[in-house]
Protein backbone atom coordinates (compact mmCIF):
# COMPACT_ATOMS: atom_id res chain seq x y z
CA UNK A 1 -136.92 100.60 -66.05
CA UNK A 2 -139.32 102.43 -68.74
CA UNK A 3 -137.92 101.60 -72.54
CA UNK A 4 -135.30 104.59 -72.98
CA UNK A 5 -136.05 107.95 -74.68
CA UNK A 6 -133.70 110.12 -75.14
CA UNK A 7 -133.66 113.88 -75.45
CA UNK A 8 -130.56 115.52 -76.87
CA UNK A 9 -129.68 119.28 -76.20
CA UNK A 10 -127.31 121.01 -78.59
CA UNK A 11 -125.85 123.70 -78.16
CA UNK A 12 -123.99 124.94 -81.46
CA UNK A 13 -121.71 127.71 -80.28
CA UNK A 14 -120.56 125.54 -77.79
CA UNK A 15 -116.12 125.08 -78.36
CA UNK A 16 -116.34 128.32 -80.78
CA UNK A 17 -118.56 126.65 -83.19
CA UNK A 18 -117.88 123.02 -82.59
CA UNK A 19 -121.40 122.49 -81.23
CA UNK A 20 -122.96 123.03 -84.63
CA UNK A 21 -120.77 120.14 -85.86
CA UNK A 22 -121.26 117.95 -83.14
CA UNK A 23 -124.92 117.98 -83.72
CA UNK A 24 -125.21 117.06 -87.58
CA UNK A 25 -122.74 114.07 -86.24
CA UNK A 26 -125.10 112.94 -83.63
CA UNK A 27 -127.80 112.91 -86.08
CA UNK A 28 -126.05 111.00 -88.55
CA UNK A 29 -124.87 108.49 -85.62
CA UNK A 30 -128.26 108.15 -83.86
CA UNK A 31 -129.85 107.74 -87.95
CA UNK A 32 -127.26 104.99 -88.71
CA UNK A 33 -127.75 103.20 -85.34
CA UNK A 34 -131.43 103.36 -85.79
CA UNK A 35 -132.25 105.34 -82.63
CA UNK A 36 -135.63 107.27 -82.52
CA UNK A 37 -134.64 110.46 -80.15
CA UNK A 38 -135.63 114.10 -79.52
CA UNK A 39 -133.02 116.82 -80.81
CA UNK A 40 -133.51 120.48 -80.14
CA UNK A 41 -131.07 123.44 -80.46
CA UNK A 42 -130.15 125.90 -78.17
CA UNK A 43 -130.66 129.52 -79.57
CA UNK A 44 -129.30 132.05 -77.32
CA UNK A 45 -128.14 132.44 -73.39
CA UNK A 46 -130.66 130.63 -71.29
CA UNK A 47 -132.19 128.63 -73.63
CA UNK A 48 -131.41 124.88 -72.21
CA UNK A 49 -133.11 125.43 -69.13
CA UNK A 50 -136.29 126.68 -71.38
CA UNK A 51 -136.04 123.29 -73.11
CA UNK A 52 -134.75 121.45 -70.42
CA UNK A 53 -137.65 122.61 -68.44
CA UNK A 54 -140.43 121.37 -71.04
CA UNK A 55 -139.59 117.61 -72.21
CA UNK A 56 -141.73 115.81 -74.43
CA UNK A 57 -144.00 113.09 -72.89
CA UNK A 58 -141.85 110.03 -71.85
CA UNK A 59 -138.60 110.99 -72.34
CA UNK A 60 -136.35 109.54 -69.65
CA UNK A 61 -132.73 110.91 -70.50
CA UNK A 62 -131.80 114.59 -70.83
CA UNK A 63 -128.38 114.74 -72.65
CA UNK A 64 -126.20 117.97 -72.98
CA UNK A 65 -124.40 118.51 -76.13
CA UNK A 66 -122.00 121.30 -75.24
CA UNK A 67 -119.71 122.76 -72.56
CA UNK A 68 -119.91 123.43 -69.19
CA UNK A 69 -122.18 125.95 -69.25
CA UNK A 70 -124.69 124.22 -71.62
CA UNK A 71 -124.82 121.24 -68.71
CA UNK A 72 -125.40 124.40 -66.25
CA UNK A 73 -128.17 125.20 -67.64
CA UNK A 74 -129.42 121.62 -67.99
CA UNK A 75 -128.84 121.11 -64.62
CA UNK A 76 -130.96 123.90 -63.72
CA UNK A 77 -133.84 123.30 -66.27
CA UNK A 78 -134.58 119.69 -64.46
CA UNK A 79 -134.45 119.92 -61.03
CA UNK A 80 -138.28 119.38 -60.90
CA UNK A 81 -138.02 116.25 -62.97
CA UNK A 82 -136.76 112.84 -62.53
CA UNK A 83 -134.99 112.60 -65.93
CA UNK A 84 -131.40 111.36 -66.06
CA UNK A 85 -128.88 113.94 -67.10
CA UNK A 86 -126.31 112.57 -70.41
CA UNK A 87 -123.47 114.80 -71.69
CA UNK A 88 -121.55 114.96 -75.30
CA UNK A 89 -118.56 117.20 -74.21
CA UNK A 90 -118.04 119.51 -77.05
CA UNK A 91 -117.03 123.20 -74.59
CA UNK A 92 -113.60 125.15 -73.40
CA UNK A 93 -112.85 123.91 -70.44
CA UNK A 94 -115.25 120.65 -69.95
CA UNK A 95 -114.55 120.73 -66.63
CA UNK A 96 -117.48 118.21 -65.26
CA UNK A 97 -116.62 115.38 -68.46
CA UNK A 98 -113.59 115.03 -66.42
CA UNK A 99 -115.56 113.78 -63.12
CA UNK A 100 -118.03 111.40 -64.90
CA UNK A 101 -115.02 110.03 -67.69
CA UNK A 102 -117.24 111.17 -70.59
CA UNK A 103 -115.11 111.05 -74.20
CA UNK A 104 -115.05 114.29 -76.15
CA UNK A 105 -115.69 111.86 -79.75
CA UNK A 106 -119.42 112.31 -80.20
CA UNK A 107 -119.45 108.30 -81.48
CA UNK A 108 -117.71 107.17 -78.27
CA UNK A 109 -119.70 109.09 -75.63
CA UNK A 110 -122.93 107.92 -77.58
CA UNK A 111 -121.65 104.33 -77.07
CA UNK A 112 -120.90 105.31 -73.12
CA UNK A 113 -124.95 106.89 -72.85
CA UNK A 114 -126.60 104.28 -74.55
CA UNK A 115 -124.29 101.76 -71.71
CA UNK A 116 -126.88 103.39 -69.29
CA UNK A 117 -124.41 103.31 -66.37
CA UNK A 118 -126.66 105.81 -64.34
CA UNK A 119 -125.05 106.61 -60.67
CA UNK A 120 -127.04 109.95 -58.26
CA UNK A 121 -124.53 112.77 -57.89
CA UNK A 122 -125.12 115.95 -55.46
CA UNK A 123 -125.88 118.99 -56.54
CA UNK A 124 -124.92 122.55 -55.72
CA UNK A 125 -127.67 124.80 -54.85
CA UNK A 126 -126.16 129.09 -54.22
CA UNK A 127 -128.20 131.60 -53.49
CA UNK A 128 -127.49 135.94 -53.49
CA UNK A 129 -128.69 139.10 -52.63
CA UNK A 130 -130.28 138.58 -56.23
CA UNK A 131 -130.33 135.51 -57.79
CA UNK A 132 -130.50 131.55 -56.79
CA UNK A 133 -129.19 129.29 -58.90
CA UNK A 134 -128.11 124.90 -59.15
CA UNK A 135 -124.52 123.93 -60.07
CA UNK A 136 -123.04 120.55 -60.75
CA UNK A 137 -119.09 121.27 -60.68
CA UNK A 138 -118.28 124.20 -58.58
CA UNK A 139 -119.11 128.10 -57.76
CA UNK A 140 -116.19 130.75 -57.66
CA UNK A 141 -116.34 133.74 -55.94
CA UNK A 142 -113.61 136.42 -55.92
CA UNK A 143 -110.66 136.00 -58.61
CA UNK A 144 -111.75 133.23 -59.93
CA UNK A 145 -115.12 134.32 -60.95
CA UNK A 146 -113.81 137.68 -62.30
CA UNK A 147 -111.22 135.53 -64.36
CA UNK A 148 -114.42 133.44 -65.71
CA UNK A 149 -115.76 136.62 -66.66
CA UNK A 150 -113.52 138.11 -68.39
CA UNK A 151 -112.54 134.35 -70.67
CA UNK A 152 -116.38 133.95 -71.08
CA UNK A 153 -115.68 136.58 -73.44
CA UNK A 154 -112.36 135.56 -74.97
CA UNK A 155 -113.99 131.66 -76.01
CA UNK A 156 -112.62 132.01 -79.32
CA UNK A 157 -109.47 132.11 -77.77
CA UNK A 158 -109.96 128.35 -76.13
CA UNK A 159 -108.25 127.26 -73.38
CA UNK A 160 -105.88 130.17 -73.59
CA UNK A 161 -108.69 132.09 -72.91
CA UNK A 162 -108.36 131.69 -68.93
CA UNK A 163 -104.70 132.05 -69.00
CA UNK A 164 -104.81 135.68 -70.90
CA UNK A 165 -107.66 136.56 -68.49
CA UNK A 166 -105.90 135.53 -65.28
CA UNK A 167 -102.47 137.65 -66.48
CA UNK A 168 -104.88 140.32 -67.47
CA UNK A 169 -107.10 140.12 -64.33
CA UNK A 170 -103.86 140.13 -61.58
CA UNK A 171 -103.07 143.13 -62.62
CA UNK A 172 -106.06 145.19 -61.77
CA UNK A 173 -107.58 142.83 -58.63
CA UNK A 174 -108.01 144.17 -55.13
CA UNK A 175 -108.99 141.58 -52.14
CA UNK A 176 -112.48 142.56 -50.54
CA UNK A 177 -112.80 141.94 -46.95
CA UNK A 178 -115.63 139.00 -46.30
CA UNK A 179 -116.86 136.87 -43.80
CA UNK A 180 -117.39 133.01 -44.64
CA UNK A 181 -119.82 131.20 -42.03
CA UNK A 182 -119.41 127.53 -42.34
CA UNK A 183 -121.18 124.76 -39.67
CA UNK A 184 -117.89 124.45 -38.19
CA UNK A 185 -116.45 128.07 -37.74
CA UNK A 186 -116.26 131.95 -38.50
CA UNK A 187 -113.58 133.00 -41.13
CA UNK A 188 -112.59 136.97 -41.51
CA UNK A 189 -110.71 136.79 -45.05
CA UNK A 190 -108.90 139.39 -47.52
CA UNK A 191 -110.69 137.32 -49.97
CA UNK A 192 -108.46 136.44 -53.41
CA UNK A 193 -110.14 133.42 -54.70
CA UNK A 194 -112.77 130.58 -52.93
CA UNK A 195 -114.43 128.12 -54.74
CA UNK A 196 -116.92 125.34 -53.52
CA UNK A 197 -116.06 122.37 -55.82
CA UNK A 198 -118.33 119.44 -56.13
CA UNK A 199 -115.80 118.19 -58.72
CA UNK A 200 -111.93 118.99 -58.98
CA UNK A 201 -111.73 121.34 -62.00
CA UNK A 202 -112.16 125.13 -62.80
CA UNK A 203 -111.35 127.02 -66.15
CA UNK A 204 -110.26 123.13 -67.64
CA UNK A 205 -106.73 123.28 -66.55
CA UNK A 206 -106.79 124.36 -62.99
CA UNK A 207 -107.37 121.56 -59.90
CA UNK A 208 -108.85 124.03 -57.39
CA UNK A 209 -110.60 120.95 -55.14
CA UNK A 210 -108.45 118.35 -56.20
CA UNK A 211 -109.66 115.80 -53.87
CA UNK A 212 -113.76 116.43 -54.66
CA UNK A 213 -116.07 113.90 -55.33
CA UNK A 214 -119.59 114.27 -57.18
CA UNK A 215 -120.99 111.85 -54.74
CA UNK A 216 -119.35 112.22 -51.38
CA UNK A 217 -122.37 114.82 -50.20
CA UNK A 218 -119.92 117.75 -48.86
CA UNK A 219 -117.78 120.01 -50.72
CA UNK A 220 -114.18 120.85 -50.79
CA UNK A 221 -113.63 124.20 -50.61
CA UNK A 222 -110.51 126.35 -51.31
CA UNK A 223 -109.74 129.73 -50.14
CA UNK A 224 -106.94 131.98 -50.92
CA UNK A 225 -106.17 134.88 -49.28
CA UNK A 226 -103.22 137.67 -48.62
CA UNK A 227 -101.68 135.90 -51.70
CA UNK A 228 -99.09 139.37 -53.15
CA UNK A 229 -99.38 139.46 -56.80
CA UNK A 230 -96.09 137.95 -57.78
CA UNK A 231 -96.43 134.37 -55.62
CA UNK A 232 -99.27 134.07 -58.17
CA UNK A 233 -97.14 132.88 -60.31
CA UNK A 234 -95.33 130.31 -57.78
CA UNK A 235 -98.96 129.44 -56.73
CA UNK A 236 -100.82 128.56 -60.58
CA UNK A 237 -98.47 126.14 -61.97
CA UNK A 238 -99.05 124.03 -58.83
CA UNK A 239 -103.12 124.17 -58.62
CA UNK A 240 -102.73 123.23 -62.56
CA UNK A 241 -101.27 120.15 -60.96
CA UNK A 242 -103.58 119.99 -57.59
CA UNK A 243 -100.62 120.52 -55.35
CA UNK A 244 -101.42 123.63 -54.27
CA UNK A 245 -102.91 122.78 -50.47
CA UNK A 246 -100.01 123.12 -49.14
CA UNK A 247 -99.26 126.65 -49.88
CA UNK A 248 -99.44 129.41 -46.51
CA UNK A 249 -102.21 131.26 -49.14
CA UNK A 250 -104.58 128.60 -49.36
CA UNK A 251 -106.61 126.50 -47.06
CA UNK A 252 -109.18 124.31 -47.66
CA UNK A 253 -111.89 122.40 -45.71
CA UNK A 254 -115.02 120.26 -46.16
CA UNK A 255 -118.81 121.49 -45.53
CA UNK A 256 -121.99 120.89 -46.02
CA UNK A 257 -122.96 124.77 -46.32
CA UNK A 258 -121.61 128.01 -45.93
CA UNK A 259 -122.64 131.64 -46.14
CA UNK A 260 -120.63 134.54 -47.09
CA UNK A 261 -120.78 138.43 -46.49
CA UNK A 262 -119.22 141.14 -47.72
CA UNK A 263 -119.87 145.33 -47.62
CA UNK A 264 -118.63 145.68 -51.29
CA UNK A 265 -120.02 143.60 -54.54
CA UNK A 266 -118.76 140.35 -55.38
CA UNK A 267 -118.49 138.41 -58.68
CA UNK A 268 -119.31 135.18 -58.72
CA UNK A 269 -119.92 132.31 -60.69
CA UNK A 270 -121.18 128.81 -61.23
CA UNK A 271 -119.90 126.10 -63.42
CA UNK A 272 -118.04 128.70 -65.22
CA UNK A 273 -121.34 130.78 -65.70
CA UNK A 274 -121.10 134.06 -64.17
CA UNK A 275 -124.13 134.55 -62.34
CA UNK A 276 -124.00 137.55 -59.86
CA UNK A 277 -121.66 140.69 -60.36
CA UNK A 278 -123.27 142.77 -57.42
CA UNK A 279 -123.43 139.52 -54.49
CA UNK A 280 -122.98 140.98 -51.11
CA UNK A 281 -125.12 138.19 -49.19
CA UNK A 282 -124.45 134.47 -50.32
CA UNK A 283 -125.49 130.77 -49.04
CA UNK A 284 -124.27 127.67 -50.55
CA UNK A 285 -125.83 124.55 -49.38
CA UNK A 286 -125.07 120.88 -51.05
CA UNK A 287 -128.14 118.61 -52.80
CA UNK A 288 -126.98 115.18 -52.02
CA UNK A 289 -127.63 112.40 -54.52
CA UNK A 290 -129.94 114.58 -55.43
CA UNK A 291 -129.28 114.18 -59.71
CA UNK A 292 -128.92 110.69 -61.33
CA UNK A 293 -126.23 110.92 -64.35
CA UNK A 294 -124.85 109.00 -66.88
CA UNK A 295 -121.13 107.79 -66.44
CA UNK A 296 -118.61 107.07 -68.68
CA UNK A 297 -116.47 105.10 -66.87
């Protein structure tokens, strides 16, 4: 293997601020360790997969310093390279630190990166009406992406953030009719929430697909439909917990690919990112082993 160079993007409004922080620590920790690296800023949406996109000569390790939408973006910005993908969880939810065992302490997950445990993972690939876009955890469409939304905007809030904006969202939400094609069979759904999970999380707290795997080359998917507003509440608590397969809502299946239509505009979202608020026309396909990362455990 080449000698190791490692390129760190940071971005600092990642956990309300706490990026900022986390990067004048990693500077101090990679200065005291006497580690010659690449650190760059983020500046504004969309600005990892700019940088992410353009490495300097010979670096072999891209490492996130933010939250889940920070390693979105990542992800995205080097699917045309080879580098190996590193993350410093420092977001909301950190949903995809859960699936690699990354620590949250900027000094301990350095110490996990510079183990160079690197292992492929798949990757997500969705594509609309109007956008494309790679994913590493999961895509939401329906509820869940409207909930995303809506918290997206309430970050300051933390983790409370999706639990004001899933009370807040019930109460306005209507299920649109869609069609989900998968390479096994046709579904006609009142669609409340689906989500194609490559790892278990959503929104930090809630197991969607608790039995995923980054490197099993399908997804789980969940679907819930017909759910009335009130067995919401009898339905959350248990997908905080993953024991929500069970439920006569929710069913759930593995696939390789699927492809969903609808005749009114769907939200959805990937990673947590919202991505598409007018999808009618969607295909989700899987990537397998197609990203090496860094694990933690």
């Amino acid at each position: 293997m080449a000698e190791p160079h490692l390129y760190f993007i940071v971005n600092p409004n990642a956990g309300g601020g706490k990026g900022k922080q986390y990067g004048e620590t990693l500077e101090n920790e990679l200065k005291s360790r006497g580690i010659s690296a690449d650190i760059n800023y983020t500046t504004g949406v969309g600005d990892a997969i700019k940088l992410a996109g353009y490495l300097p000569a010979g670096t072999t390790h891209i490492i996130a310093v933010g939250g889940d939408g920070t390693v979105n973006e990542v992800i995205n910005g080097i699917q045309d390279s080879s580098v190996v993908f590193g993350l410093i969880p420092c977001g909301t939810g950190n949903d995809f630190m859960k699936m690699i065992g990354m620590s949250p302490s900027v000094h301990d997950a350095l110490d996990q990166i510079l183990k160079f445990d690197e292992r492929p993972v798949d990757v997500g690939y969705v594509k609309t009406n109007n956008t494309q876009r790679f994913f590493i955890n999961n895509i939401g469409i329906g509820f869940d992406a409207v909930v995303a939304e809506k918290a997206n905007k309430l970050k300051y809030l933390g983790i409370l953030s999706y639990i004001y904006s899933v009370v807040t969202t019930l109460v306005t939400y209507k299920e649109p009719k869609i069609v989900l094609r998968t390479n096994e069979e046709d579904f006609h759904i009142d669609l409340f929430l689906m989500t194609f999970g490559n790892g278990t999380n959503a929104g930090g707290i809630f197991k969607l697909t608790p039995h995923a795997k980054v490197d099993d080359g399908i997804f789980h998917a969940t679907v819930i439909s017909g759910v009335k507003k009130m067995r919401v509440f009898d339905i959350f608590p248990k997908v905080i917990k993953g024991t929500h397969l069970g439920e006569p809502e929710i069913s759930s299946f593995t696939t390789d690919a699927g492809t969903i239509s609808s005749l009114v505009d769907l939200t959805i979202h990937a990673d947590g990112e919202i991505i598409d608020t007018h999808a009618m026309e969607i295909d989700v396909s899987i990537l397998a082993g197609k990203q090496k990362v860094l694990f933690g455990m």
